[in-house]
PDB file of N, CA and C in Angstrom:
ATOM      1  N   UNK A   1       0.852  -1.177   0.000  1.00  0.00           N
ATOM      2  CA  UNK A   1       0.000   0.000   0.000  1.00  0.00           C
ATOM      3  C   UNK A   1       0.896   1.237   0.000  1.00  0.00           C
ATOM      4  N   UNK A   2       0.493   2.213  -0.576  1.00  0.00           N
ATOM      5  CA  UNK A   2       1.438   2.764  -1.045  1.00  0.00           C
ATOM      6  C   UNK A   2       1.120   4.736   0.240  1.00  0.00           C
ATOM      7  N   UNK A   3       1.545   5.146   0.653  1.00  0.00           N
ATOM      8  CA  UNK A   3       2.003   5.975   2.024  1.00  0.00           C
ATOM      9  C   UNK A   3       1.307   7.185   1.361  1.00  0.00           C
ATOM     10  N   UNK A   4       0.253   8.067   1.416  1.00  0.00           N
ATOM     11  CA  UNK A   4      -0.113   9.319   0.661  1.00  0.00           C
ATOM     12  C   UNK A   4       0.717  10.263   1.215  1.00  0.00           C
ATOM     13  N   UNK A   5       1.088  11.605   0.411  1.00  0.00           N
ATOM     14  CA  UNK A   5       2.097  12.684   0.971  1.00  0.00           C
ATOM     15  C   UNK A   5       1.257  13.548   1.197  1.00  0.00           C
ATOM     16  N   UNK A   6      -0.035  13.393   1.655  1.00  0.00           N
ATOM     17  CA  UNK A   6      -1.410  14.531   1.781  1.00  0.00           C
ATOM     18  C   UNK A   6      -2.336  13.683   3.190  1.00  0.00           C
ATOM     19  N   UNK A   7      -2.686  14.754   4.232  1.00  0.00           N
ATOM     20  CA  UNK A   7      -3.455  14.081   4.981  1.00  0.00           C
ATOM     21  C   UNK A   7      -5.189  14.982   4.733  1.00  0.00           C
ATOM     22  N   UNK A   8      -6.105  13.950   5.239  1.00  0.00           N
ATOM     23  CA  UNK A   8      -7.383  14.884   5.182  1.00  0.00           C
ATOM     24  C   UNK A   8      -8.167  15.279   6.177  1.00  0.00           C
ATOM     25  N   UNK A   9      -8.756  16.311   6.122  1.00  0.00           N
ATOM     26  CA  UNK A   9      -9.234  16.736   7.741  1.00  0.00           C
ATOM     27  C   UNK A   9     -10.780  15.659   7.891  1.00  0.00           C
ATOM     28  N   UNK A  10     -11.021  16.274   8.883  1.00  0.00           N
ATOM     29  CA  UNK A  10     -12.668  14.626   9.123  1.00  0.00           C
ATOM     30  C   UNK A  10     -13.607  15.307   8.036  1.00  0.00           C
ATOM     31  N   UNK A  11     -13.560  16.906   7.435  1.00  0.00           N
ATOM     32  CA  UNK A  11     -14.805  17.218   6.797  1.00  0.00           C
ATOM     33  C   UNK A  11     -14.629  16.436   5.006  1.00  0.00           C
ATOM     34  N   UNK A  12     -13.467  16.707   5.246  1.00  0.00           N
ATOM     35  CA  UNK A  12     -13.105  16.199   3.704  1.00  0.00           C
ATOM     36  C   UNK A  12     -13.246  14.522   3.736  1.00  0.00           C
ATOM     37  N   UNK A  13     -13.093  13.846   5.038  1.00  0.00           N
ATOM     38  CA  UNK A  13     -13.394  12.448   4.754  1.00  0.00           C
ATOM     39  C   UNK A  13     -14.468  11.999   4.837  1.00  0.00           C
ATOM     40  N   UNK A  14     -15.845  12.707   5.361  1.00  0.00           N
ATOM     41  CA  UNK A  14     -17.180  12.743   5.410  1.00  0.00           C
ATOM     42  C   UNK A  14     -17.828  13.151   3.728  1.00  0.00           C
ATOM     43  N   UNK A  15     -16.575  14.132   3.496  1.00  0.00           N
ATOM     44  CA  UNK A  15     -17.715  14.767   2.428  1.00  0.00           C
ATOM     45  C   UNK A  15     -17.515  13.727   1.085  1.00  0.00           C
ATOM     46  N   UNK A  16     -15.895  13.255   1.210  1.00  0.00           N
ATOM     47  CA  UNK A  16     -15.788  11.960   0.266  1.00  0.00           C
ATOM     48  C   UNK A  16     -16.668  10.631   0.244  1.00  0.00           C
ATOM     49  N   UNK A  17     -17.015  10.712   1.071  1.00  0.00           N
ATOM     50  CA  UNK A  17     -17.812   9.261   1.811  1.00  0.00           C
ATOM     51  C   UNK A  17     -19.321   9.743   1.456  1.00  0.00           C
ATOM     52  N   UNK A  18     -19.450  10.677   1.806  1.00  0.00           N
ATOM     53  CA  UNK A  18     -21.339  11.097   1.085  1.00  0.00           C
ATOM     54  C   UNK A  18     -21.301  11.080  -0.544  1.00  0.00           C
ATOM     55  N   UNK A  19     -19.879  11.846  -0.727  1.00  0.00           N
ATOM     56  CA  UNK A  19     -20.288  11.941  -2.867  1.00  0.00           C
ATOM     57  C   UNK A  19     -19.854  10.516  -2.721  1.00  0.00           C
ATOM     58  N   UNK A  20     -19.416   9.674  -2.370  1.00  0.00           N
ATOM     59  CA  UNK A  20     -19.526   8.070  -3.450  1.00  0.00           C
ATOM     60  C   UNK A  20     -20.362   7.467  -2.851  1.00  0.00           C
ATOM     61  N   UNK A  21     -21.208   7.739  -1.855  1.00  0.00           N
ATOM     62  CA  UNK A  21     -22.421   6.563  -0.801  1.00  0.00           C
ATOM     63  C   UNK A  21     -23.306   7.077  -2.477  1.00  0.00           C
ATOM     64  N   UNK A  22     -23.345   8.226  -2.372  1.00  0.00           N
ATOM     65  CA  UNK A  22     -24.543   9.221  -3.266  1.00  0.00           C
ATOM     66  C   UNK A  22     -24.305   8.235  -4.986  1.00  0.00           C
ATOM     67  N   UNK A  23     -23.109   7.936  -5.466  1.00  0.00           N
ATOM     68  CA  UNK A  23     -23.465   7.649  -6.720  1.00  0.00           C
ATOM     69  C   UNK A  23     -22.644   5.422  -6.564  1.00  0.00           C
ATOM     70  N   UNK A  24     -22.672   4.831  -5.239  1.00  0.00           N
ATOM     71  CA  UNK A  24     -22.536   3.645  -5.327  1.00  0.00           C
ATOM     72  C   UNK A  24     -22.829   3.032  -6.350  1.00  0.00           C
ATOM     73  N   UNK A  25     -24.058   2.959  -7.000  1.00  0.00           N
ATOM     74  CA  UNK A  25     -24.266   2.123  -8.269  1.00  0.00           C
ATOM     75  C   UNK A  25     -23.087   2.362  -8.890  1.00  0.00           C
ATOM     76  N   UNK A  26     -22.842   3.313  -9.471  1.00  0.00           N
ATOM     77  CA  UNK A  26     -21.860   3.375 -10.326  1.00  0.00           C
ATOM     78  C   UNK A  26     -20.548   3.822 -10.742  1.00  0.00           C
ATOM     79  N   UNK A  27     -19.752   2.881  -8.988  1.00  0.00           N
ATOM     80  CA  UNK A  27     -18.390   3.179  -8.661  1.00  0.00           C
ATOM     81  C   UNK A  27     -17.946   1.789  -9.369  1.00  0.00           C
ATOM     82  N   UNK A  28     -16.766   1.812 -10.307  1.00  0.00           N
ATOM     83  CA  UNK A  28     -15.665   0.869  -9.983  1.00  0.00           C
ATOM     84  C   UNK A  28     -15.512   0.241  -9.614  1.00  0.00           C
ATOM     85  N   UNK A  29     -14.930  -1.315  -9.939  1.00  0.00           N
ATOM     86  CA  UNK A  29     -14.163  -1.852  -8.223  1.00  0.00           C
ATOM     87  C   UNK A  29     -13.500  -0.989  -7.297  1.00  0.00           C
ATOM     88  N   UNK A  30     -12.551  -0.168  -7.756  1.00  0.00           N
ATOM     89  CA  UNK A  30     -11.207   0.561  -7.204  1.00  0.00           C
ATOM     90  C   UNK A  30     -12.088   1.178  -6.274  1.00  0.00           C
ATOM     91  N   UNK A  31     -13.162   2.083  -6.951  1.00  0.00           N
ATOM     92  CA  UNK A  31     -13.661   3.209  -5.806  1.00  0.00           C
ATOM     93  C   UNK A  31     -14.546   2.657  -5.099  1.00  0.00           C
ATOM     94  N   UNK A  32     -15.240   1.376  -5.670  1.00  0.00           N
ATOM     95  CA  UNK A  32     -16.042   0.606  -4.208  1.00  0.00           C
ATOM     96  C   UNK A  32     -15.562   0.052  -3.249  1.00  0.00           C
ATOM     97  N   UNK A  33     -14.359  -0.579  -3.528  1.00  0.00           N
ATOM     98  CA  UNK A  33     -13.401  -0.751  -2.277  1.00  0.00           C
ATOM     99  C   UNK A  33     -13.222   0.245  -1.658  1.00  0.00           C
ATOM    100  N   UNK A  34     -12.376   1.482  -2.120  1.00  0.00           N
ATOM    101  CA  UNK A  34     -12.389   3.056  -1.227  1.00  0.00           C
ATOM    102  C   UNK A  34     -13.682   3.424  -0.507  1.00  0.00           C
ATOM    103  N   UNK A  35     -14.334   2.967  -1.029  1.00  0.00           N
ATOM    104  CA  UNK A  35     -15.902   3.546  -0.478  1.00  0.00           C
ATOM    105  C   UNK A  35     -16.539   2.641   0.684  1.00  0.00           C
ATOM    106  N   UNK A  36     -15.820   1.461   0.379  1.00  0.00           N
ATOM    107  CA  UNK A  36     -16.198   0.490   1.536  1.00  0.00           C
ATOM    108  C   UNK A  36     -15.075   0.352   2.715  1.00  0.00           C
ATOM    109  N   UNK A  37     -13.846   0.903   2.560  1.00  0.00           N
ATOM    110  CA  UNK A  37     -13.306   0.997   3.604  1.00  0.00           C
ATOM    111  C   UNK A  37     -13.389   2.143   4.133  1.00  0.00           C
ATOM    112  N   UNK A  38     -13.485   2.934   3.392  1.00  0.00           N
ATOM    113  CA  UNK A  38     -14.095   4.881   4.447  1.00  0.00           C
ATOM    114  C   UNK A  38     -15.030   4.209   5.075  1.00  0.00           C
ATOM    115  N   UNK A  39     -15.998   3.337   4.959  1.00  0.00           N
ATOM    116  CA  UNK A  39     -17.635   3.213   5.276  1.00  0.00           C
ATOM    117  C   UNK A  39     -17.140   2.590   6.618  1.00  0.00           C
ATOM    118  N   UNK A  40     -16.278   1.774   6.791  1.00  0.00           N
ATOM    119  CA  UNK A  40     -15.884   0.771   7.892  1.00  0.00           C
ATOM    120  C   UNK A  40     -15.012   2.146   8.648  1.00  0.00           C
ATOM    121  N   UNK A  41     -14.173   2.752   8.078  1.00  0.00           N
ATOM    122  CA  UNK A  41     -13.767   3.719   8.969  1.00  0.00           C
ATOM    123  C   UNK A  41     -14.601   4.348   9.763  1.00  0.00           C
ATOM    124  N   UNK A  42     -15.657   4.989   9.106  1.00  0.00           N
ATOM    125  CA  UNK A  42     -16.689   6.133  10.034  1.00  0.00           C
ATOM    126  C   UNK A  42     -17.126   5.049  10.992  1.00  0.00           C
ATOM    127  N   UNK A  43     -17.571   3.670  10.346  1.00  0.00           N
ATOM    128  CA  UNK A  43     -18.757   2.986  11.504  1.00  0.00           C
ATOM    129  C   UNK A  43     -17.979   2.612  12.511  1.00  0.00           C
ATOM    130  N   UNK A  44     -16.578   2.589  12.494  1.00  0.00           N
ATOM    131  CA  UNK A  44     -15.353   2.685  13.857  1.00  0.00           C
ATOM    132  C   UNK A  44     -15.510   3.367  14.916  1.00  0.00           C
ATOM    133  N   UNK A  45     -15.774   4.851  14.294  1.00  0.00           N
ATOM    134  CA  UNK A  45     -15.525   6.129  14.896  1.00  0.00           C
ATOM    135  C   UNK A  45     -17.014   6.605  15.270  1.00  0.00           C
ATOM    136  N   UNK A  46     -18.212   6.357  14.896  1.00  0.00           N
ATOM    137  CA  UNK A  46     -19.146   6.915  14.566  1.00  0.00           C
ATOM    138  C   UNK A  46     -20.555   5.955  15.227  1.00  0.00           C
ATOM    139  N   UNK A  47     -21.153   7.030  15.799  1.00  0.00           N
ATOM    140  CA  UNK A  47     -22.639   5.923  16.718  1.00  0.00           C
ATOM    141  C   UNK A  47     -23.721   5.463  15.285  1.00  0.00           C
ATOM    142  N   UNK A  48     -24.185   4.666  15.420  1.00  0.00           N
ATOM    143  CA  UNK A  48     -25.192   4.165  13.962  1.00  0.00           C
ATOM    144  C   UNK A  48     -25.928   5.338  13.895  1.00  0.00           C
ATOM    145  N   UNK A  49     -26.350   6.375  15.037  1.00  0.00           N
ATOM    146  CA  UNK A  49     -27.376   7.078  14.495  1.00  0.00           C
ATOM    147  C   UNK A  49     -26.329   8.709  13.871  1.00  0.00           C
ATOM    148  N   UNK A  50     -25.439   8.521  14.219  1.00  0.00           N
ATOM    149  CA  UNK A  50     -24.373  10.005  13.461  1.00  0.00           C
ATOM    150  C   UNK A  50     -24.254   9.365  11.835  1.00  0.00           C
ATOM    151  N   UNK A  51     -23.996   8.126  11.480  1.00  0.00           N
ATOM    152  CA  UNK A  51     -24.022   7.359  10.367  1.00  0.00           C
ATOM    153  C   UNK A  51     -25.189   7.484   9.602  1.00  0.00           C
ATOM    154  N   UNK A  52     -26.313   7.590  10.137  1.00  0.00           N
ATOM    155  CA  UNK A  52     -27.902   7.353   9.664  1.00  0.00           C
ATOM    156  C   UNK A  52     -27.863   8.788   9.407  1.00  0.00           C
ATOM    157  N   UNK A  53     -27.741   9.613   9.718  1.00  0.00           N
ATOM    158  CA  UNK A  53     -27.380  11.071   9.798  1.00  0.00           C
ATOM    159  C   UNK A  53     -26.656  11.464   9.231  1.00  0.00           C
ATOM    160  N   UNK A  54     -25.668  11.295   9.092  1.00  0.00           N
ATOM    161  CA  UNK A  54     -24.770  12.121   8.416  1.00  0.00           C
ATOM    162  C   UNK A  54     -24.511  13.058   6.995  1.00  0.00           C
ATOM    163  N   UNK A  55     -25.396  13.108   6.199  1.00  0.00           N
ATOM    164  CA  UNK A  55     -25.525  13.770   5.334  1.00  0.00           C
ATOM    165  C   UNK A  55     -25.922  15.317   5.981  1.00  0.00           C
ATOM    166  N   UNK A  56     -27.293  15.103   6.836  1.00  0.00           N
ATOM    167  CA  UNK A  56     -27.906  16.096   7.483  1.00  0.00           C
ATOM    168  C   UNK A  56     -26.448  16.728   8.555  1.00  0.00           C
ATOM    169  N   UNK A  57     -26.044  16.357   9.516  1.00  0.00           N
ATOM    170  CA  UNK A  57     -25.097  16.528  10.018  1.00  0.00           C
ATOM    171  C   UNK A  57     -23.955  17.532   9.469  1.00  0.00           C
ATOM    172  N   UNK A  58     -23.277  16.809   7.967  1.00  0.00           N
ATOM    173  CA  UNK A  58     -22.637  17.803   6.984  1.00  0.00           C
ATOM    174  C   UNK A  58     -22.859  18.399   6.750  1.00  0.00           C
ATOM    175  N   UNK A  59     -24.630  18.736   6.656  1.00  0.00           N
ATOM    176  CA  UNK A  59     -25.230  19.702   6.019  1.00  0.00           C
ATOM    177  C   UNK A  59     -24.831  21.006   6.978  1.00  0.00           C
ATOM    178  N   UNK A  60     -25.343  20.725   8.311  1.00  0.00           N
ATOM    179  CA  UNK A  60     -25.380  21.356   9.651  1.00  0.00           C
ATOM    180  C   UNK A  60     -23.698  22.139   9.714  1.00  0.00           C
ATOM    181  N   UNK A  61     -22.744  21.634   8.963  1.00  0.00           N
ATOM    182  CA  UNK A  61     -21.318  22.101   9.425  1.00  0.00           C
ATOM    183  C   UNK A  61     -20.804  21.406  10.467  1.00  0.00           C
ATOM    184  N   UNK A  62     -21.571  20.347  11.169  1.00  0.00           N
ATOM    185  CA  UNK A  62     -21.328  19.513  12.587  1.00  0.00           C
ATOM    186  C   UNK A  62     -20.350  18.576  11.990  1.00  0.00           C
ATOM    187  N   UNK A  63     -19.100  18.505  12.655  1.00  0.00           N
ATOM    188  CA  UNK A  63     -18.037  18.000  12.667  1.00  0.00           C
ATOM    189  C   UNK A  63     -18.068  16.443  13.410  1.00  0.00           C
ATOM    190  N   UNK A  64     -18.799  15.269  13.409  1.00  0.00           N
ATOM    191  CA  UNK A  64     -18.604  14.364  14.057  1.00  0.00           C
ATOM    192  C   UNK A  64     -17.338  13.384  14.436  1.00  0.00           C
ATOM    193  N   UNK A  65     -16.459  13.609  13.265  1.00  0.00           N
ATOM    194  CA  UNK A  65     -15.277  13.156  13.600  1.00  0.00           C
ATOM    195  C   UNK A  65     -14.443  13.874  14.844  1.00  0.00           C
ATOM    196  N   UNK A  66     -14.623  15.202  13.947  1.00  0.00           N
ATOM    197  CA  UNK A  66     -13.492  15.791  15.104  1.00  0.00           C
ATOM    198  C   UNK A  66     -14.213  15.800  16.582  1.00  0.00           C
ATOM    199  N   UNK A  67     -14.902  16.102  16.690  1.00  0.00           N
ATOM    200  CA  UNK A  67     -15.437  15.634  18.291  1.00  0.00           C
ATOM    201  C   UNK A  67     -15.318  14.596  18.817  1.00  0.00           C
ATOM    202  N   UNK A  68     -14.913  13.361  18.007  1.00  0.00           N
ATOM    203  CA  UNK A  68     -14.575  12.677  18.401  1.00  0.00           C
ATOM    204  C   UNK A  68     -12.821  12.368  19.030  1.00  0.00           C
ATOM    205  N   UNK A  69     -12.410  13.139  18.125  1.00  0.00           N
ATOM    206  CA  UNK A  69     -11.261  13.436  18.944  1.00  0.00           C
ATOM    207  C   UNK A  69     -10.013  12.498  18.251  1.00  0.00           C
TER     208      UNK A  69
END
């Protein structure tokens, strides 16, 4: 696996994770894998109902990652 020279803050990894939940049908292998391991990331970090939410949440500017700390 190869080391990225870029890190991303939690809004940018939320907001990646909503644009490919939003067009799943018609990701790739490559980006359905990406899309399925962000998905396992948040549900790590994240209560089922911030998950069930989370579009609305983004919407809000509410940061659930970073509160998480």
């Amino acid at each position: 696996m190869t080391e990225l020279p870029f890190t991303m803050s939690s809004r940018e990894i939320v907001s990646l994770f909503l644009f490919l939940r939003a067009r799943e049908s018609e990701l790739d292998p490559a980006l359905s894998s990406f899309h399925e391991r962000l998905s396992d990331y948040l549900y790590d970090r994240l209560s089922i109902d911030e998950m069930e939410n989370l579009k609305e949440l983004y919407a809000q500017k509410i940061d659930v990652l970073e509160q998480k700390g």
